[in-house]
Protein backbone atom coordinates (compact mmCIF):
# COMPACT_ATOMS: atom_id res chain seq x y z
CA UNK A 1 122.50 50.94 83.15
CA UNK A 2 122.55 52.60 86.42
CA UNK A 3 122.83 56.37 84.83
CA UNK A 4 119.92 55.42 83.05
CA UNK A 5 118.39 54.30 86.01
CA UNK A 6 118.53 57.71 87.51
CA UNK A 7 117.95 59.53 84.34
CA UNK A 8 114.66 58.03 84.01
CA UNK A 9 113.99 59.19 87.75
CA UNK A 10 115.40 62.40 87.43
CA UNK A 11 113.38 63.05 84.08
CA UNK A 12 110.25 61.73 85.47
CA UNK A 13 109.74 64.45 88.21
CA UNK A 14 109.28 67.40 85.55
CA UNK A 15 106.05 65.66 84.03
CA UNK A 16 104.25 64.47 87.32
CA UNK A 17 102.77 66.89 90.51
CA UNK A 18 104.91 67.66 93.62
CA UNK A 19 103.60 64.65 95.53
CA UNK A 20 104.39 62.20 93.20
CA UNK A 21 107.97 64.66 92.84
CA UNK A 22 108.69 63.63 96.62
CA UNK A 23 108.07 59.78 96.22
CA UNK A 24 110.46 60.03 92.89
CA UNK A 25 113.08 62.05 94.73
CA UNK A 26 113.20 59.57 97.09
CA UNK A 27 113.80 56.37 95.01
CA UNK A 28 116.81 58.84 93.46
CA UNK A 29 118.20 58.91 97.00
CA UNK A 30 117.50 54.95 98.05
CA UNK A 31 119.23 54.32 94.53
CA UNK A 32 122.66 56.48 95.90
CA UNK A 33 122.57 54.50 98.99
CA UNK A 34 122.44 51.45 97.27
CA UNK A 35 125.64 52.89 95.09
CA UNK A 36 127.38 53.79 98.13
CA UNK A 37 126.60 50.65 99.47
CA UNK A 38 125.57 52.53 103.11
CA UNK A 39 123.64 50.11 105.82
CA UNK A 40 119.93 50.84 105.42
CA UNK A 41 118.83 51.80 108.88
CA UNK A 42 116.92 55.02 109.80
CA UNK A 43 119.32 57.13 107.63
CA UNK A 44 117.40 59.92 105.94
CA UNK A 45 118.27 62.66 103.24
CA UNK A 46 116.89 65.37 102.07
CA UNK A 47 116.89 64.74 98.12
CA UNK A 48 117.57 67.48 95.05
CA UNK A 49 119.16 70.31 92.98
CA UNK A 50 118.60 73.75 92.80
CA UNK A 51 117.21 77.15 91.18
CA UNK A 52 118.63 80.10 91.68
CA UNK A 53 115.86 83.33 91.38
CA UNK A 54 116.49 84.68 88.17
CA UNK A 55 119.20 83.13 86.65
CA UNK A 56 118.00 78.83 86.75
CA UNK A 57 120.24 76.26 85.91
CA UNK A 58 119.19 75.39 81.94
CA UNK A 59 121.68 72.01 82.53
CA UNK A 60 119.18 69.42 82.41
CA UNK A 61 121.48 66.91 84.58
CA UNK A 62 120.83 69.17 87.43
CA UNK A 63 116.41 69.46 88.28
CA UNK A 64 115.23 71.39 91.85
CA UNK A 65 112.31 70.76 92.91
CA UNK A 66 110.40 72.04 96.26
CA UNK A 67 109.01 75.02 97.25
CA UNK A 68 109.04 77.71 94.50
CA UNK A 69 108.66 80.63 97.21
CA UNK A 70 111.77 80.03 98.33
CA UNK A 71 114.71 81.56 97.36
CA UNK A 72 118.29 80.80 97.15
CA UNK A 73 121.45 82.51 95.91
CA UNK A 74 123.55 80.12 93.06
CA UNK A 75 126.98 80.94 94.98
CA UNK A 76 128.27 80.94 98.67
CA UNK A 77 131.35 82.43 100.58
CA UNK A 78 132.62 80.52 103.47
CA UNK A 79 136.05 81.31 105.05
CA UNK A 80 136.14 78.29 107.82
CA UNK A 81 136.51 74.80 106.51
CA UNK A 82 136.64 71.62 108.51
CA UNK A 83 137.29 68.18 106.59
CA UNK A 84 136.75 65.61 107.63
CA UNK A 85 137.07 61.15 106.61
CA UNK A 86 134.05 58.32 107.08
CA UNK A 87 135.95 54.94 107.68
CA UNK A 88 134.04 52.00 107.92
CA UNK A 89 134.93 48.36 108.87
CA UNK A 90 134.11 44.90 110.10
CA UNK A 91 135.73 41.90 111.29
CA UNK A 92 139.01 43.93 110.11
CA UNK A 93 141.61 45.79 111.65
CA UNK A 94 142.04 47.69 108.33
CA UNK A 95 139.57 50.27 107.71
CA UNK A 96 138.40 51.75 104.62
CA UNK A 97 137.95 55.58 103.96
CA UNK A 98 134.49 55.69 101.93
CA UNK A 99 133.90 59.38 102.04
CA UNK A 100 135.50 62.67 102.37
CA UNK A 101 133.34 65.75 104.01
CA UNK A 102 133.74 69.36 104.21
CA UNK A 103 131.87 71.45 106.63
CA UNK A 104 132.11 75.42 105.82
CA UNK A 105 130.64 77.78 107.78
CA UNK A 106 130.60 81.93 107.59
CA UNK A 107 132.37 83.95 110.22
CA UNK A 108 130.47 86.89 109.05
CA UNK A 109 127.11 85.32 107.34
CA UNK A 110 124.31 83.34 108.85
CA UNK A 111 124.95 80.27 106.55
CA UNK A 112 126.50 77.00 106.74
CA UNK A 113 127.14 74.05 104.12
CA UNK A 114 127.87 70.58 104.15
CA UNK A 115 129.82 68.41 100.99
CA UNK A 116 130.52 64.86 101.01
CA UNK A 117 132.35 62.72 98.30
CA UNK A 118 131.93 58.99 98.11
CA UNK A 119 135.78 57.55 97.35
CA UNK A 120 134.39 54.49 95.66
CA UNK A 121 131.82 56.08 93.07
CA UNK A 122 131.79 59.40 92.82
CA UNK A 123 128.14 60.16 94.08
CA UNK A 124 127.94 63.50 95.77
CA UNK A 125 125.94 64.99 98.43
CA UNK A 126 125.85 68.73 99.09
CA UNK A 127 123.36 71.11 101.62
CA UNK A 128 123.29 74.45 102.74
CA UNK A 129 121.19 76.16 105.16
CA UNK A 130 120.92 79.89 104.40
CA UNK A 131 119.68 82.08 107.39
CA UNK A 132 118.85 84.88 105.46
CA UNK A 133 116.98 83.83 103.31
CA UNK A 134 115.05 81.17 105.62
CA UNK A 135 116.02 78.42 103.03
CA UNK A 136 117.70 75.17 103.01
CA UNK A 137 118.69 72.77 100.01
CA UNK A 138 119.40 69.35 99.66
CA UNK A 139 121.04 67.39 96.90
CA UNK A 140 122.29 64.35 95.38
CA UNK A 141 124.28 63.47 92.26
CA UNK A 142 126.42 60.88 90.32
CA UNK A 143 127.54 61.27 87.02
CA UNK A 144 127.30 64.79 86.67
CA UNK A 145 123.62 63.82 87.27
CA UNK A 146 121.79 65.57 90.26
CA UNK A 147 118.57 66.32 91.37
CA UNK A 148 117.67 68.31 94.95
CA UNK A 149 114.93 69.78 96.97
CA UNK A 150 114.58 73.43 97.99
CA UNK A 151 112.28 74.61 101.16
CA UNK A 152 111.97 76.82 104.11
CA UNK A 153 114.50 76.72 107.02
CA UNK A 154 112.59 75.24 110.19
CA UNK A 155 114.74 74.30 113.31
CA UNK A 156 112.98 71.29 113.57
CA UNK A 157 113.52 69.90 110.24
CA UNK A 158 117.32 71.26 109.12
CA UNK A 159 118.73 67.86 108.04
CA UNK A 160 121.99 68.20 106.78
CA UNK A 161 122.81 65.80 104.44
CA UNK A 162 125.37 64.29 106.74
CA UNK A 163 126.93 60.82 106.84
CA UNK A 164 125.20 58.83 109.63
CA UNK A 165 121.08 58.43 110.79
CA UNK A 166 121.02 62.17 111.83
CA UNK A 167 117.34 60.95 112.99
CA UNK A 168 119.30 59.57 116.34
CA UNK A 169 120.16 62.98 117.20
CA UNK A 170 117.30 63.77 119.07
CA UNK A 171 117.87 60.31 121.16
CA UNK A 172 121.47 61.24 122.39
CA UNK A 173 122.00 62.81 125.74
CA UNK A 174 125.54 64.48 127.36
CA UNK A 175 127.78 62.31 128.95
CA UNK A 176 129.64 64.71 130.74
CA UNK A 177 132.45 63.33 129.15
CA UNK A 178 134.86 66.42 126.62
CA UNK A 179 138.12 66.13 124.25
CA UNK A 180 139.60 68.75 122.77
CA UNK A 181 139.40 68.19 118.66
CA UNK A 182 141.86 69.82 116.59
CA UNK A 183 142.12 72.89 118.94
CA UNK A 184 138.39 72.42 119.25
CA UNK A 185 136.72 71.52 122.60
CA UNK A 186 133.78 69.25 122.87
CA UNK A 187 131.18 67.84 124.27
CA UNK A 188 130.28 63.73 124.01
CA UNK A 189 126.67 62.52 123.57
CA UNK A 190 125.69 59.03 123.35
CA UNK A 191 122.93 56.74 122.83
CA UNK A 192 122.72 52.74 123.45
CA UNK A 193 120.60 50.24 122.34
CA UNK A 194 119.13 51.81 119.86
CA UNK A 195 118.38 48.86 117.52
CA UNK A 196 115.76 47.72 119.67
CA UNK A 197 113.69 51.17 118.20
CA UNK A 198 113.51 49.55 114.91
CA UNK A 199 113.94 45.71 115.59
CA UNK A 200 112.32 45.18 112.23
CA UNK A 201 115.22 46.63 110.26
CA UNK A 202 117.99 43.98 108.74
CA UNK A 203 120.82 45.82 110.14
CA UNK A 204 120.19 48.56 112.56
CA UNK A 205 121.94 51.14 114.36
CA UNK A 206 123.11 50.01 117.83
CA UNK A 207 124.96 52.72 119.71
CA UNK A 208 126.03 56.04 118.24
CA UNK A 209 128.51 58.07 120.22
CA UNK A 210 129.49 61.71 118.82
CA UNK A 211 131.57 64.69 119.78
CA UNK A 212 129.94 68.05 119.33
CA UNK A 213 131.48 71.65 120.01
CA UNK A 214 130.43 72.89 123.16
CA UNK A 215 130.43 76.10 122.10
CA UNK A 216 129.23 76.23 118.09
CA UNK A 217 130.12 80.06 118.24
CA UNK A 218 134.15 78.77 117.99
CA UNK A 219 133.44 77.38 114.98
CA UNK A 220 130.34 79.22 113.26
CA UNK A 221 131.21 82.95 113.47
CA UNK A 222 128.56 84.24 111.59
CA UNK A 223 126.35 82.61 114.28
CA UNK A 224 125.79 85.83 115.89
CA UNK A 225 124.04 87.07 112.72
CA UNK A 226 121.56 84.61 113.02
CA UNK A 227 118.25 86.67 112.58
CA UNK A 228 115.00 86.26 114.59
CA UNK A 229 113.04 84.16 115.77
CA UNK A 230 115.97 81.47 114.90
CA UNK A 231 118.14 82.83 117.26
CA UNK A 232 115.84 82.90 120.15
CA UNK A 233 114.92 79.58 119.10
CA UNK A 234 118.35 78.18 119.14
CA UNK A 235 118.81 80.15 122.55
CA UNK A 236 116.28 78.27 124.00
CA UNK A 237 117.82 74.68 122.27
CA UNK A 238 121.10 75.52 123.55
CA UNK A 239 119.07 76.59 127.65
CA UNK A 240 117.64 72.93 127.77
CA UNK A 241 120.56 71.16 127.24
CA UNK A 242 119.68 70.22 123.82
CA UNK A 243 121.80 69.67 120.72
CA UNK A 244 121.95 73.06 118.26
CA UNK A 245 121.00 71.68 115.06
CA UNK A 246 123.61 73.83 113.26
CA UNK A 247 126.38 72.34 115.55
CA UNK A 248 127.60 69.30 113.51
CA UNK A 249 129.83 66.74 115.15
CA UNK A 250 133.60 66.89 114.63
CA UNK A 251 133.52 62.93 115.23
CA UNK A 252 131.00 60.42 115.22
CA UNK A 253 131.42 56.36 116.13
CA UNK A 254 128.56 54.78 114.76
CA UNK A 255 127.59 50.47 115.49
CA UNK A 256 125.59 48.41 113.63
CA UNK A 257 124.03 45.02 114.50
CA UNK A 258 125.84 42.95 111.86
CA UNK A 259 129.09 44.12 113.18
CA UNK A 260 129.88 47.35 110.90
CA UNK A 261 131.28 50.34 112.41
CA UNK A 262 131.18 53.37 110.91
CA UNK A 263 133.88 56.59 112.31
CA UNK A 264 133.85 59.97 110.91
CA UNK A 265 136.91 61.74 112.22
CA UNK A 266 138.05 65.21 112.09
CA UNK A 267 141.38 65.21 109.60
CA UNK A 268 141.92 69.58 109.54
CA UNK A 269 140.27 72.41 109.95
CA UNK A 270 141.04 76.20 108.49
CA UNK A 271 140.00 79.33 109.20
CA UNK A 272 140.24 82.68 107.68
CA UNK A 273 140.61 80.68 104.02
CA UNK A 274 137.86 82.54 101.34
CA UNK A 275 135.89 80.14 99.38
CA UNK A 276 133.60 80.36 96.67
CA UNK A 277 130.91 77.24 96.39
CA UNK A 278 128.33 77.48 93.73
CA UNK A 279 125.09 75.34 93.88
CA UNK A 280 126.09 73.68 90.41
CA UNK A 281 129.15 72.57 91.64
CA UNK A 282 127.30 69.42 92.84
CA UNK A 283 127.17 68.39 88.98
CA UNK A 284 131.02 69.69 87.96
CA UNK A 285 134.06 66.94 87.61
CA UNK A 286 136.01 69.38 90.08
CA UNK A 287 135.38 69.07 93.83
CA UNK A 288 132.88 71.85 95.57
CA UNK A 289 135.75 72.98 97.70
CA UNK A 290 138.57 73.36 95.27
């Protein structure tokens, strides 16, 4: 019943305008978080599949949808992986792990991507963000079913598709506060009393503390490559003190007003390791990263 579900919203989008596209896309994405069984507070995704100019995807479990300008390539080398584990818990001293994620970035390319596996149903969520070609892509699947959204690489919009309300980025500030994360050292930013933003949410996100690189060229070699006017605009992010939206955290501790807490920790991280992720790999039984 519930691939059918998504079928029917997935199949939809090819017979209806873009608007009405976007509003489908999104009940496809509030239908994964109800699979994954995440808190529904200010969390947002990007939602969709891809197309790759000149040779699209003819699998009809994976649709793209977005702008048709922009353009993509199907398959992605990374050589710096960091993984990474969501637990989440309340009223236990046990936690749970609910979702593995893999960060890879370039150390010679302007391009980053972000996978995450839910442990208890499979569903899938997978983004890159492609410099060079002034694209990003978002997308979501279960099932070998998966639908995403391509568009044009803006600063202010890149939202990875990242466990977590990456909205309450922009409300964190520096602590002063640093740890050292595998090898890795970083910066804390925090933010309190943040349910009172969206009192009329049933569970909201109270406090969200997170440790960021503080310096994202450690990590993100191909950083430098980073073509204009994004790097000036990042230069001038990083000047005010601000958070470099291509600088994801290597640990997050996340509090919710019924008592959940959510931790995404750091588990490894590996450089100089060549890897190969295709777009379709969202919709293929073997993981992204394998």
């Amino acid at each position: 019943m519930k691939i059918r579900v998504i079928l029917s919203l997935v199949c939809a989008c090819l017979l209806i305008s873009s608007a009405a596209q976007a509003q489908l896309f999104k009940q496809v994405k509030d239908r994964f978080r109800q699979l994954t069984g995440m808190p529904k507070d200010t969390f947002q995704l990007d939602e969709g599949p891809y197309e790759t100019p000149g040779k699209p995807i003819t699998a009809p479990s994976l649709i793209i949808g977005g702008d048709e300008k922009v353009q993509l390539d199907s398959v992605y080398e990374y050589d710096i992986a960091i993984y990474q584990e969501t637990k989440t818990w309340k009223d236990t001293a046990d936690p749970e792990v609910r979702q593995h994620i893999t960060i890879c970035y370039s150390s010679e390319k302007p391009q980053l991507a972000v996978n995450i596996e839910d442990n208890q149903n499979g569903a899938r969520y997978q983004y890159f963000a492609d410099f060079l070609h002034a694209a990003q892509l978002s997308m979501t699947a279960i099932h070998r079913i998966g639908s995403g959204e391509k568009e044009a690489l803006k600063l202010d919009e890149v939202s990875p598709v990242y466990p977590g309300e990456w909205d309450f980025m922009e409300k964190l500030a520096k602590t002063g506060q640093q740890k050292e994360i595998e090898g890795i050292l970083c910066d804390e930013f925090a933010a309190d009393s943040l349910a009172m933003s969206d009192s009329t949410a049933p569970v909201s996100l109270v406090s969200a503390h997170i440790w960021l690189p503080a310096t994202i060229h450690t990590l993100f070699g191909g950083y430098i490559h980073i073509p204009e006017p994004y790097h000036q605009q990042l230069a001038d992010i990083q000047a005010a003190g601000g958070i470099v939206p291509v600088s994801l955290p290597l640990e997050t501790l996340l509090t919710y007003s019924d008592g959940a807490v959510r931790a995404t920790t750091t588990t490894a991280i590996v450089n100089g390791e060549p890897r190969r992720i295709a777009v379709s790999d969202i919709i293929r039984q073997e993981k992204p990263h394998s």
